[in-house]
PDB file of N, CA and C in Angstrom:
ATOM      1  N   UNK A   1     101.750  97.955  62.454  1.00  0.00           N
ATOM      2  CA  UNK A   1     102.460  97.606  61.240  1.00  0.00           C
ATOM      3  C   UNK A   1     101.478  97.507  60.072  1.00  0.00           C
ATOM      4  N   UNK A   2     101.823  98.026  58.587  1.00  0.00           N
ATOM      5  CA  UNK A   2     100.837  98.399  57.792  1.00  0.00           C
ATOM      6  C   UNK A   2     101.116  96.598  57.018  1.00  0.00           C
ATOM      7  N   UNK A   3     100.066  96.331  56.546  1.00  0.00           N
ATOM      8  CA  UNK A   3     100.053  94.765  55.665  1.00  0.00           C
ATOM      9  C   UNK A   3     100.818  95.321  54.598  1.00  0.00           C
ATOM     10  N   UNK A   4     101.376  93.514  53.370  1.00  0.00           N
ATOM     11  CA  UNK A   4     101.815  94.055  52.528  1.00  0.00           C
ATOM     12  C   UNK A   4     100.447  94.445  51.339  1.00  0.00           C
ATOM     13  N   UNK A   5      99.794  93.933  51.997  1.00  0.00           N
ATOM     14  CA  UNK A   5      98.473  93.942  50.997  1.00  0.00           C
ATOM     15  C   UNK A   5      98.027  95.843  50.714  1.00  0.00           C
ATOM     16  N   UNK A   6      98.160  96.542  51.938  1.00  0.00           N
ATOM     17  CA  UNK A   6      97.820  97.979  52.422  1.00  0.00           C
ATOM     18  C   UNK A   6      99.164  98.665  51.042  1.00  0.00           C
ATOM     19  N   UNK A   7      99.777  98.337  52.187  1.00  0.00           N
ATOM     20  CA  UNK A   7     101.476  98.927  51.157  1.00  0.00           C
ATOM     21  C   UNK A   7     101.634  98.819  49.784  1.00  0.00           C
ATOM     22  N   UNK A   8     101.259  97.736  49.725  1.00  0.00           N
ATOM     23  CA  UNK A   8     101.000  97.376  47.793  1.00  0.00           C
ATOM     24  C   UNK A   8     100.211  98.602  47.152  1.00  0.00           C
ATOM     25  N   UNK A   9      98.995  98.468  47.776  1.00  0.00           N
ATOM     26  CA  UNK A   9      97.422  99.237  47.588  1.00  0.00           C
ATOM     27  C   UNK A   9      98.014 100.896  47.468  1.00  0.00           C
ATOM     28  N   UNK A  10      98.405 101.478  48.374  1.00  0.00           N
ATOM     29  CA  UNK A  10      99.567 102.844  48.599  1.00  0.00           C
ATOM     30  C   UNK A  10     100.556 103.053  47.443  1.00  0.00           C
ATOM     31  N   UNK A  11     100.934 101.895  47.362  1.00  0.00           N
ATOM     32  CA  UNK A  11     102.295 102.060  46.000  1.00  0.00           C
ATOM     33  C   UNK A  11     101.074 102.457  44.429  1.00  0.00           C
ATOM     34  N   UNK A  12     100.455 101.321  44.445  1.00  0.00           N
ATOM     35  CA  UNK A  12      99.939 101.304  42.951  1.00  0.00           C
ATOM     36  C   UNK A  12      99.008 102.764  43.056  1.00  0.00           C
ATOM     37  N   UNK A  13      98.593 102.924  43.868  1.00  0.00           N
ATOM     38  CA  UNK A  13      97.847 104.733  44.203  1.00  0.00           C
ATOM     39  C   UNK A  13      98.692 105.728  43.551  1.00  0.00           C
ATOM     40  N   UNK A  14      99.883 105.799  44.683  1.00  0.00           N
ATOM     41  CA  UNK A  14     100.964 106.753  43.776  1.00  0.00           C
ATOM     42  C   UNK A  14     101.134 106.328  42.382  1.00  0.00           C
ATOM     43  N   UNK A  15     101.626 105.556  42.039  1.00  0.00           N
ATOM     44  CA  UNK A  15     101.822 105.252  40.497  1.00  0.00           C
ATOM     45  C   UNK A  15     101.109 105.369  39.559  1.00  0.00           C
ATOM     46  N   UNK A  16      99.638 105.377  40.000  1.00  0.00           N
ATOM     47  CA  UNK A  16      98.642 106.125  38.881  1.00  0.00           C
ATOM     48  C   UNK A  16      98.867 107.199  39.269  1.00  0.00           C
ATOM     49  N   UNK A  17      98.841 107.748  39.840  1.00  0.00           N
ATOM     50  CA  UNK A  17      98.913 108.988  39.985  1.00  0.00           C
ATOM     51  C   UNK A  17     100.141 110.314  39.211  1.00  0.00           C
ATOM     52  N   UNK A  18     101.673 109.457  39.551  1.00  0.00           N
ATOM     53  CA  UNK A  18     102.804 109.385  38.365  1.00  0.00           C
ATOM     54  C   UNK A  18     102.049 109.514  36.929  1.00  0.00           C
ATOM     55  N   UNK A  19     101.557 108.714  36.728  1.00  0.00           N
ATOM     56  CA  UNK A  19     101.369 107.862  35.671  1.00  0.00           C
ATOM     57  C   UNK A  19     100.373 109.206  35.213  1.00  0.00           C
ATOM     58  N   UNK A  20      99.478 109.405  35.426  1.00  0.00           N
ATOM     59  CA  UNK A  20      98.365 110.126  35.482  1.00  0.00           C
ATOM     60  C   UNK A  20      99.235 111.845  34.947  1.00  0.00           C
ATOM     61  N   UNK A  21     100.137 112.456  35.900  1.00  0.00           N
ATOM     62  CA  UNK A  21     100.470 113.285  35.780  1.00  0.00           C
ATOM     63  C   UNK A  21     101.602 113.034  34.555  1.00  0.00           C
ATOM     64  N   UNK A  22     102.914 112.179  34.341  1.00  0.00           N
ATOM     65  CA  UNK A  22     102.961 112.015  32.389  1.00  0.00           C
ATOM     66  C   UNK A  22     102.462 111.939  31.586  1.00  0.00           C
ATOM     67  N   UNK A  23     100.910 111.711  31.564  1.00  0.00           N
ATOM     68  CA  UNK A  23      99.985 111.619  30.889  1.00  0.00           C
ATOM     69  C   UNK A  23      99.614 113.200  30.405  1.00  0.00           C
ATOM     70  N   UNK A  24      99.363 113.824  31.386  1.00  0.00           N
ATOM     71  CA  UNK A  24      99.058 115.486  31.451  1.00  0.00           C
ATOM     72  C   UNK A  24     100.519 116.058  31.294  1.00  0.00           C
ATOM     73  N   UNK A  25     101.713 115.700  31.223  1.00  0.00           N
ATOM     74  CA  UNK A  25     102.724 116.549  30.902  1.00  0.00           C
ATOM     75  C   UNK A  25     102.922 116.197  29.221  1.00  0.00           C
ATOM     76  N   UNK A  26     102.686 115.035  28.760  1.00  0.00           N
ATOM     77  CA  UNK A  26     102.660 114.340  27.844  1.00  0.00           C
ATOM     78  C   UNK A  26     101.511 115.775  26.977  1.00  0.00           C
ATOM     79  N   UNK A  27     100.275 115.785  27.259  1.00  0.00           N
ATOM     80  CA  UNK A  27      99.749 116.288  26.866  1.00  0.00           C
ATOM     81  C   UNK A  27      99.842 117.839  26.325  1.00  0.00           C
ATOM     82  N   UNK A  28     100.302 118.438  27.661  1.00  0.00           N
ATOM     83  CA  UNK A  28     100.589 119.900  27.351  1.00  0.00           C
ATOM     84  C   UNK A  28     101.577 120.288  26.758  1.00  0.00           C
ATOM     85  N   UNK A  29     102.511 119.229  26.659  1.00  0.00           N
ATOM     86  CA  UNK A  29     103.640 118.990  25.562  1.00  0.00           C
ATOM     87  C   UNK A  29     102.807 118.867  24.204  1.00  0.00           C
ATOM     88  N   UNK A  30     101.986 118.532  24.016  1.00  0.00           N
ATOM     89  CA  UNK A  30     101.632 118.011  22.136  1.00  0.00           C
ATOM     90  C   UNK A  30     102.391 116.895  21.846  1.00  0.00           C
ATOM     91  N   UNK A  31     102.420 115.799  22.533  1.00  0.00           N
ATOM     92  CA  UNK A  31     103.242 114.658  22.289  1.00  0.00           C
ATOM     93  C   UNK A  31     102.346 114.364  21.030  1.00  0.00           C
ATOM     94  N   UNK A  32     102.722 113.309  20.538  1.00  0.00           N
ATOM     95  CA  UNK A  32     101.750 112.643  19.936  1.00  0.00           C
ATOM     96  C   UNK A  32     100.778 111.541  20.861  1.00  0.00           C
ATOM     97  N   UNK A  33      99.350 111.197  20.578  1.00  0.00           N
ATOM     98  CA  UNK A  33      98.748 110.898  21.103  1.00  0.00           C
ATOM     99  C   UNK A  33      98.707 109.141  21.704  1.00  0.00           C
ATOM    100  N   UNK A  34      99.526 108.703  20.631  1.00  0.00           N
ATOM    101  CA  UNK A  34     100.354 107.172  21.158  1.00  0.00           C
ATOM    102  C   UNK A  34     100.990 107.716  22.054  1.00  0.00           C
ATOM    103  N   UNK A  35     101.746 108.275  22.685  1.00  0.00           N
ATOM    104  CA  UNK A  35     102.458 108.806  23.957  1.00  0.00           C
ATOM    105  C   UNK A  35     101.540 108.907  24.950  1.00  0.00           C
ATOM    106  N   UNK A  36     100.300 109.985  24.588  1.00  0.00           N
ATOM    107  CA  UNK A  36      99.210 110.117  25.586  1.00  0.00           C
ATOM    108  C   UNK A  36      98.904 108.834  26.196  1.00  0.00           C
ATOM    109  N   UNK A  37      98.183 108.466  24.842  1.00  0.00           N
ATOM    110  CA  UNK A  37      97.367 106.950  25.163  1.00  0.00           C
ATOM    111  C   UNK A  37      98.145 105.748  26.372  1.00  0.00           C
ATOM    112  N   UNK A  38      99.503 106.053  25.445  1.00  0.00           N
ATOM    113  CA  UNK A  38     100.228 104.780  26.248  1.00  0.00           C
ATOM    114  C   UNK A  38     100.714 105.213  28.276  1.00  0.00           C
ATOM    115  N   UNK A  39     100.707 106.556  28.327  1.00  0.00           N
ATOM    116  CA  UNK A  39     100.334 106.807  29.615  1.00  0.00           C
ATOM    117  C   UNK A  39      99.228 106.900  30.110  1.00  0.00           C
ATOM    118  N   UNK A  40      97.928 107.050  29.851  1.00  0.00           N
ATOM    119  CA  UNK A  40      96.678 106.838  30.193  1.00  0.00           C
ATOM    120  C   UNK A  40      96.778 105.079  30.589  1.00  0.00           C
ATOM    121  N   UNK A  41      97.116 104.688  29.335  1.00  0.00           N
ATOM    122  CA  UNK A  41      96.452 102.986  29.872  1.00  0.00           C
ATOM    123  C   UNK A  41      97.393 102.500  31.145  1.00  0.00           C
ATOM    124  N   UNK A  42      98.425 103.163  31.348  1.00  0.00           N
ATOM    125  CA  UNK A  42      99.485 102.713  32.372  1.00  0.00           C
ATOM    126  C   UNK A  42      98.760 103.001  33.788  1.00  0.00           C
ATOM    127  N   UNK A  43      97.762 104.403  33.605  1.00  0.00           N
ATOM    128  CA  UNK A  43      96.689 104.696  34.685  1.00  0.00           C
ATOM    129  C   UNK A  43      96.260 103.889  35.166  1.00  0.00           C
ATOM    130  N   UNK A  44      95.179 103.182  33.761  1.00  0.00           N
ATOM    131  CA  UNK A  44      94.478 102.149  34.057  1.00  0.00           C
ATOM    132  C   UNK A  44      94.439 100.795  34.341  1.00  0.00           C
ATOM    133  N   UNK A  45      95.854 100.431  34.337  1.00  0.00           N
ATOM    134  CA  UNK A  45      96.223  99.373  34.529  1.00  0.00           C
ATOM    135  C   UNK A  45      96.670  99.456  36.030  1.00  0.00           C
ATOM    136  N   UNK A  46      97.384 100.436  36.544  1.00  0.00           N
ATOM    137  CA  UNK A  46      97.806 100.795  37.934  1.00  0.00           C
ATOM    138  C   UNK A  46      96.316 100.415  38.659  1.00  0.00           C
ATOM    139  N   UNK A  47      95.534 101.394  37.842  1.00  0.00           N
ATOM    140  CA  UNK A  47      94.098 102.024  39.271  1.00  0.00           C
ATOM    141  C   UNK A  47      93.252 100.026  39.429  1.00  0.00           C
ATOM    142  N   UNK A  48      93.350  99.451  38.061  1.00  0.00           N
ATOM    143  CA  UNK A  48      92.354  98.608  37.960  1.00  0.00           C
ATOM    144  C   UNK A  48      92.964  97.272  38.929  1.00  0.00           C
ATOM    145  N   UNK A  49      94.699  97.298  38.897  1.00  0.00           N
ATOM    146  CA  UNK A  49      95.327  96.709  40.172  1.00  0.00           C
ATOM    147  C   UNK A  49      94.931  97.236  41.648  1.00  0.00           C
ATOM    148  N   UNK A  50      94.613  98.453  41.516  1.00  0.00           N
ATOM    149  CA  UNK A  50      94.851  98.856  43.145  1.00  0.00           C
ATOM    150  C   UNK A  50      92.866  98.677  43.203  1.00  0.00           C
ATOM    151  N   UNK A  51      92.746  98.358  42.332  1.00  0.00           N
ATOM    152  CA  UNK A  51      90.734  97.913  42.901  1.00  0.00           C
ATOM    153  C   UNK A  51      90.938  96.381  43.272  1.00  0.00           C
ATOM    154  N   UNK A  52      91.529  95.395  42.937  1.00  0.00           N
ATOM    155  CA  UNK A  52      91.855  93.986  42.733  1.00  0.00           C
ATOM    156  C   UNK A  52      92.147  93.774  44.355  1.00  0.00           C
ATOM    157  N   UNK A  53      93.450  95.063  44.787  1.00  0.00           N
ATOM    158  CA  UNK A  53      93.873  94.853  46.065  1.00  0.00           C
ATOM    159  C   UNK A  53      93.085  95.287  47.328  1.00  0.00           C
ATOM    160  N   UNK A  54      92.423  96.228  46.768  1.00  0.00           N
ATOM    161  CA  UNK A  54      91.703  97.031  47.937  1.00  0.00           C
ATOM    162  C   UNK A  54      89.973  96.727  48.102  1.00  0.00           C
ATOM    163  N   UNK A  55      89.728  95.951  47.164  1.00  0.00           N
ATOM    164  CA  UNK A  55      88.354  95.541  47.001  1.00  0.00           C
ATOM    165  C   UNK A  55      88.535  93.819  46.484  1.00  0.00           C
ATOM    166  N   UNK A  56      89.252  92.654  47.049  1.00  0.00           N
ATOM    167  CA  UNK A  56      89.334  91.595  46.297  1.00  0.00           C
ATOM    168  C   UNK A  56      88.018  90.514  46.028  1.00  0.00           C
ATOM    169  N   UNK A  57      86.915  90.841  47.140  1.00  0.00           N
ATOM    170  CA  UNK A  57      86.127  90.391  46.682  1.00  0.00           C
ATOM    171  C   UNK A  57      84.652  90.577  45.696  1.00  0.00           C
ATOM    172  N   UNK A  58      85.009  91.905  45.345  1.00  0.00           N
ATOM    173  CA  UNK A  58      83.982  92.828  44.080  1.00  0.00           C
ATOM    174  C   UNK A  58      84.803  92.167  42.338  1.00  0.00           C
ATOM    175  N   UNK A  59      83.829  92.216  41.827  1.00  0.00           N
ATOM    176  CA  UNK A  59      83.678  91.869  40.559  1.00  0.00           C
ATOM    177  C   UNK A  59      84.102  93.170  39.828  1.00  0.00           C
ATOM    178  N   UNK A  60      85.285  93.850  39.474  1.00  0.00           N
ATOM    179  CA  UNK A  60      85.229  95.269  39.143  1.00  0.00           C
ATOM    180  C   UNK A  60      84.092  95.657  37.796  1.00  0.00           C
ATOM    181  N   UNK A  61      84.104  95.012  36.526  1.00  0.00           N
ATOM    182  CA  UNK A  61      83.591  94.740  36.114  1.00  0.00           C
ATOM    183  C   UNK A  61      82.142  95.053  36.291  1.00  0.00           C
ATOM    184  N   UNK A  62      81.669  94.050  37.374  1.00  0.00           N
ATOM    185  CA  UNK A  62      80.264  94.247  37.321  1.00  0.00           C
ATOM    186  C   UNK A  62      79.897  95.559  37.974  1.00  0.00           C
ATOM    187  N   UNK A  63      80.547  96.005  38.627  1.00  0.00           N
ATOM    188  CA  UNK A  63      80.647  97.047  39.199  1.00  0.00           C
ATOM    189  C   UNK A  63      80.323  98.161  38.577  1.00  0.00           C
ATOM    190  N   UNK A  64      81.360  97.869  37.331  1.00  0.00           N
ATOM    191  CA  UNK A  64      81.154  99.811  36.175  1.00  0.00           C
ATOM    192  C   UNK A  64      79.710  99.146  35.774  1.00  0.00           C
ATOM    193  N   UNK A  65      79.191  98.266  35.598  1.00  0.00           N
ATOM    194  CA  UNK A  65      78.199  97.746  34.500  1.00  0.00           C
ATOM    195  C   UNK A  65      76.812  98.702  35.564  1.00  0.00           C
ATOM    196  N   UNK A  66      77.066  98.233  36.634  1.00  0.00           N
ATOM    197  CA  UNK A  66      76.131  99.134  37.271  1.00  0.00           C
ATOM    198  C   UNK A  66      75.802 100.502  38.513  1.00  0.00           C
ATOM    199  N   UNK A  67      77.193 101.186  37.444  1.00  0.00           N
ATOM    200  CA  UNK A  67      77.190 102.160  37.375  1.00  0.00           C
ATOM    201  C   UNK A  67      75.669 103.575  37.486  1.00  0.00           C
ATOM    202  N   UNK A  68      75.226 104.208  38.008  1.00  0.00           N
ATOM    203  CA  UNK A  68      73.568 105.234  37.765  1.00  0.00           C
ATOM    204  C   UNK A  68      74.523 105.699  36.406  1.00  0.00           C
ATOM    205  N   UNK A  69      73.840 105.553  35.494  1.00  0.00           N
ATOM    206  CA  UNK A  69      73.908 106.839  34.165  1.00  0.00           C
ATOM    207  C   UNK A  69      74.022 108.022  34.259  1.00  0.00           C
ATOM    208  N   UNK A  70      73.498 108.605  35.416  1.00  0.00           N
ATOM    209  CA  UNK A  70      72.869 109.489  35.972  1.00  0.00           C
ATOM    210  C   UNK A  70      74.504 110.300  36.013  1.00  0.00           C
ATOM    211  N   UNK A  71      75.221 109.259  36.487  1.00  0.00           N
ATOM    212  CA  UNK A  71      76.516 110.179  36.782  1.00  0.00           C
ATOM    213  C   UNK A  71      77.249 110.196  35.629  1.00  0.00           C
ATOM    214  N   UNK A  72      77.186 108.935  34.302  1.00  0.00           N
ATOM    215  CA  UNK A  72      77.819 109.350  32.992  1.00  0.00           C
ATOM    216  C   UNK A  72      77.016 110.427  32.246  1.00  0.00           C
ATOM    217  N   UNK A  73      76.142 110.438  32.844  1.00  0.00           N
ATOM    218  CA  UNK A  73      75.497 112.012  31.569  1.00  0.00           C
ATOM    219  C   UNK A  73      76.074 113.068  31.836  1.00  0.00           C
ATOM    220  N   UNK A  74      76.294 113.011  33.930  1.00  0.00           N
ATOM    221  CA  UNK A  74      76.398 114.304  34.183  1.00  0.00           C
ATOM    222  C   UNK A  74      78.458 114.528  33.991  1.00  0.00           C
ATOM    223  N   UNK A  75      78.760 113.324  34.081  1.00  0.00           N
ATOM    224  CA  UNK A  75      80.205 113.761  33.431  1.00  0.00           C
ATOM    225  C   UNK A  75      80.206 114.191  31.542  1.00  0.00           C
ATOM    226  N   UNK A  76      79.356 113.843  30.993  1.00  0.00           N
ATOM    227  CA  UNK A  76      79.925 114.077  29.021  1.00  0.00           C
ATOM    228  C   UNK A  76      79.061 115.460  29.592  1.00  0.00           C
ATOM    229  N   UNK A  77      78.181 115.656  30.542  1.00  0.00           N
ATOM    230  CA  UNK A  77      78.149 117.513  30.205  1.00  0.00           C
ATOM    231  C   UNK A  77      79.240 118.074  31.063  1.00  0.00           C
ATOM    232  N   UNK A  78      79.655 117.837  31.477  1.00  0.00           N
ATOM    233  CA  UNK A  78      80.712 118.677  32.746  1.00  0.00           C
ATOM    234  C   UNK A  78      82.038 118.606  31.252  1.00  0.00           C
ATOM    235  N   UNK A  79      82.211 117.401  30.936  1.00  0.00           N
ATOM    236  CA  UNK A  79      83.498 117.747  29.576  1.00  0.00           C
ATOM    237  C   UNK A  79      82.965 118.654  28.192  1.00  0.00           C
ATOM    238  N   UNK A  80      81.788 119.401  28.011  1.00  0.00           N
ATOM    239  CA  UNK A  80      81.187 119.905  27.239  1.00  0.00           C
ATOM    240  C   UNK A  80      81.560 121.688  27.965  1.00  0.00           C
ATOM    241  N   UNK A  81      81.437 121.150  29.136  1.00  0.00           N
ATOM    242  CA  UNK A  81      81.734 122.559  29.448  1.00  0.00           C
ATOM    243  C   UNK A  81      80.308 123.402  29.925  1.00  0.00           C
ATOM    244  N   UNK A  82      79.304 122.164  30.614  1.00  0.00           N
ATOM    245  CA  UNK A  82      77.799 122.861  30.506  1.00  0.00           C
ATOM    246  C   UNK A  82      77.386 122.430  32.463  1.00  0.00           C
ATOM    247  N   UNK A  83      77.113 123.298  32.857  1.00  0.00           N
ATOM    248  CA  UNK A  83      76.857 123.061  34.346  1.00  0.00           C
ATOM    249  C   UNK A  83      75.602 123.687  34.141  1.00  0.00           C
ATOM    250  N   UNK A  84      75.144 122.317  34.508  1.00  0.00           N
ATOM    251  CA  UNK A  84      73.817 122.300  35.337  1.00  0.00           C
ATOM    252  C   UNK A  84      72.561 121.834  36.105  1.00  0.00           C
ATOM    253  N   UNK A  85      71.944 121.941  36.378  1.00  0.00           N
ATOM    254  CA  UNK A  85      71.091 121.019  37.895  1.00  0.00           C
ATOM    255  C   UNK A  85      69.956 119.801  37.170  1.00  0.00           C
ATOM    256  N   UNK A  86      70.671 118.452  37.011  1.00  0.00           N
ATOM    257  CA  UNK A  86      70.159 117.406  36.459  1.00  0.00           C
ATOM    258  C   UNK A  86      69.557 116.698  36.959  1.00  0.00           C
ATOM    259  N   UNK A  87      68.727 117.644  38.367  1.00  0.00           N
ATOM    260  CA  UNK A  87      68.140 116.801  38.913  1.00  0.00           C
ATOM    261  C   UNK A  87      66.916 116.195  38.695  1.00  0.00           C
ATOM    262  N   UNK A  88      66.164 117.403  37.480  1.00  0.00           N
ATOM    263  CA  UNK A  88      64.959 117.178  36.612  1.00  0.00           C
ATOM    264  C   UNK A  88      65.059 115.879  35.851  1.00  0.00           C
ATOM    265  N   UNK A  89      65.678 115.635  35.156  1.00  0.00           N
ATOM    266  CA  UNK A  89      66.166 114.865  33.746  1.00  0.00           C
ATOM    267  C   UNK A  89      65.746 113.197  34.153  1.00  0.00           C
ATOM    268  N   UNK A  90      64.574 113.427  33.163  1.00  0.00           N
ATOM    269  CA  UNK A  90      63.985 111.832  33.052  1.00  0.00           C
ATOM    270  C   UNK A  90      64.956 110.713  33.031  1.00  0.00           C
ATOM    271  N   UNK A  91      64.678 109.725  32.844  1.00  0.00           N
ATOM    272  CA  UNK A  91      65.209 108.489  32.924  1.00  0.00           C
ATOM    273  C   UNK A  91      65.945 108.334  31.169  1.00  0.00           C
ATOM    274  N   UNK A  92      64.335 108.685  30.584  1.00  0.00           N
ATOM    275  CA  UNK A  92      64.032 108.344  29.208  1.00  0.00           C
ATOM    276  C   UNK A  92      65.638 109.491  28.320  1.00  0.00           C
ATOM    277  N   UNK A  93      65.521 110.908  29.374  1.00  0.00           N
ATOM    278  CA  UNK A  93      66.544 111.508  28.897  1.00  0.00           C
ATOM    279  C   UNK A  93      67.743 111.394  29.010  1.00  0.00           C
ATOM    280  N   UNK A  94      67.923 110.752  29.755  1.00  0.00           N
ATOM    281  CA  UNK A  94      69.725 110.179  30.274  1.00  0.00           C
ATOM    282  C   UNK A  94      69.971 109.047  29.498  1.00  0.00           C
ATOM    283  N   UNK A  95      69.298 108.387  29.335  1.00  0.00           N
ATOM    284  CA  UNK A  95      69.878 106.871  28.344  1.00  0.00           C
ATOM    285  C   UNK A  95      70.172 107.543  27.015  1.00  0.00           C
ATOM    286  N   UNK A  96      69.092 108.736  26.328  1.00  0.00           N
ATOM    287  CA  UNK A  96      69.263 108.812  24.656  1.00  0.00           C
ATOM    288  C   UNK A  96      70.554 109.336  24.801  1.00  0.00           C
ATOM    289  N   UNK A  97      71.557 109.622  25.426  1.00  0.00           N
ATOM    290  CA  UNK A  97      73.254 110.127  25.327  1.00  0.00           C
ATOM    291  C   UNK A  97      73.499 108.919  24.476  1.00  0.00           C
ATOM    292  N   UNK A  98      73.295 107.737  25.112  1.00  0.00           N
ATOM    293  CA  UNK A  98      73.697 106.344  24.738  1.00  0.00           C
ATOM    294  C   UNK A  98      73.196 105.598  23.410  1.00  0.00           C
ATOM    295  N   UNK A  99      72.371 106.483  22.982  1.00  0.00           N
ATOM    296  CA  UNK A  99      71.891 105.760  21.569  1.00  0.00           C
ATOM    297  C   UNK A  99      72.015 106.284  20.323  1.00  0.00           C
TER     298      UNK A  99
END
């Protein structure tokens, strides 16, 4: 028998996920971007519940805070549209994104 804690965790999954995909129909429509927005945050409000349930004793929070950079640099180049092997890239070069 699955907990209600599991089942909860399953529901709010799908529902970002809903949520996620009005967001992208929203979009390819040309809604206006209060439409976007207000389905995006419905994402984030779903996903940041289903971390609460499925992780209750992590700090989510502290969590993004220590986050490697390493992987926000290599996502703002992947949305740029630029692939490539970051495995060189100083320390000193991954933070200046941030400044």
């Amino acid at each position: 028998m699955v907990s209600t804690t599991r089942r909860k965790t399953y529901r709010k999954i799908a529902f970002a996920f809903i949520e996620l995909g009005e967001a992208s129909d929203a979009w390819k429509k040309d809604e206006t971007e209060e439409k976007i927005a207000e389905e995006l945050i419905d994402v984030i409000f779903y996903v940041s519940d289903t971390s609460r349930l499925a992780c209750p004793s992590f700090k989510m929070d502290e969590m993004f805070k220590k986050k490697p950079r390493k992987h926000l640099v290599g996502n703002i180049s992947m949305e740029k549209g630029i692939i490539e092997d970051r495995s060189n890239v100083t320390s000193s070069q991954k933070t200046s994104v941030w400044k």
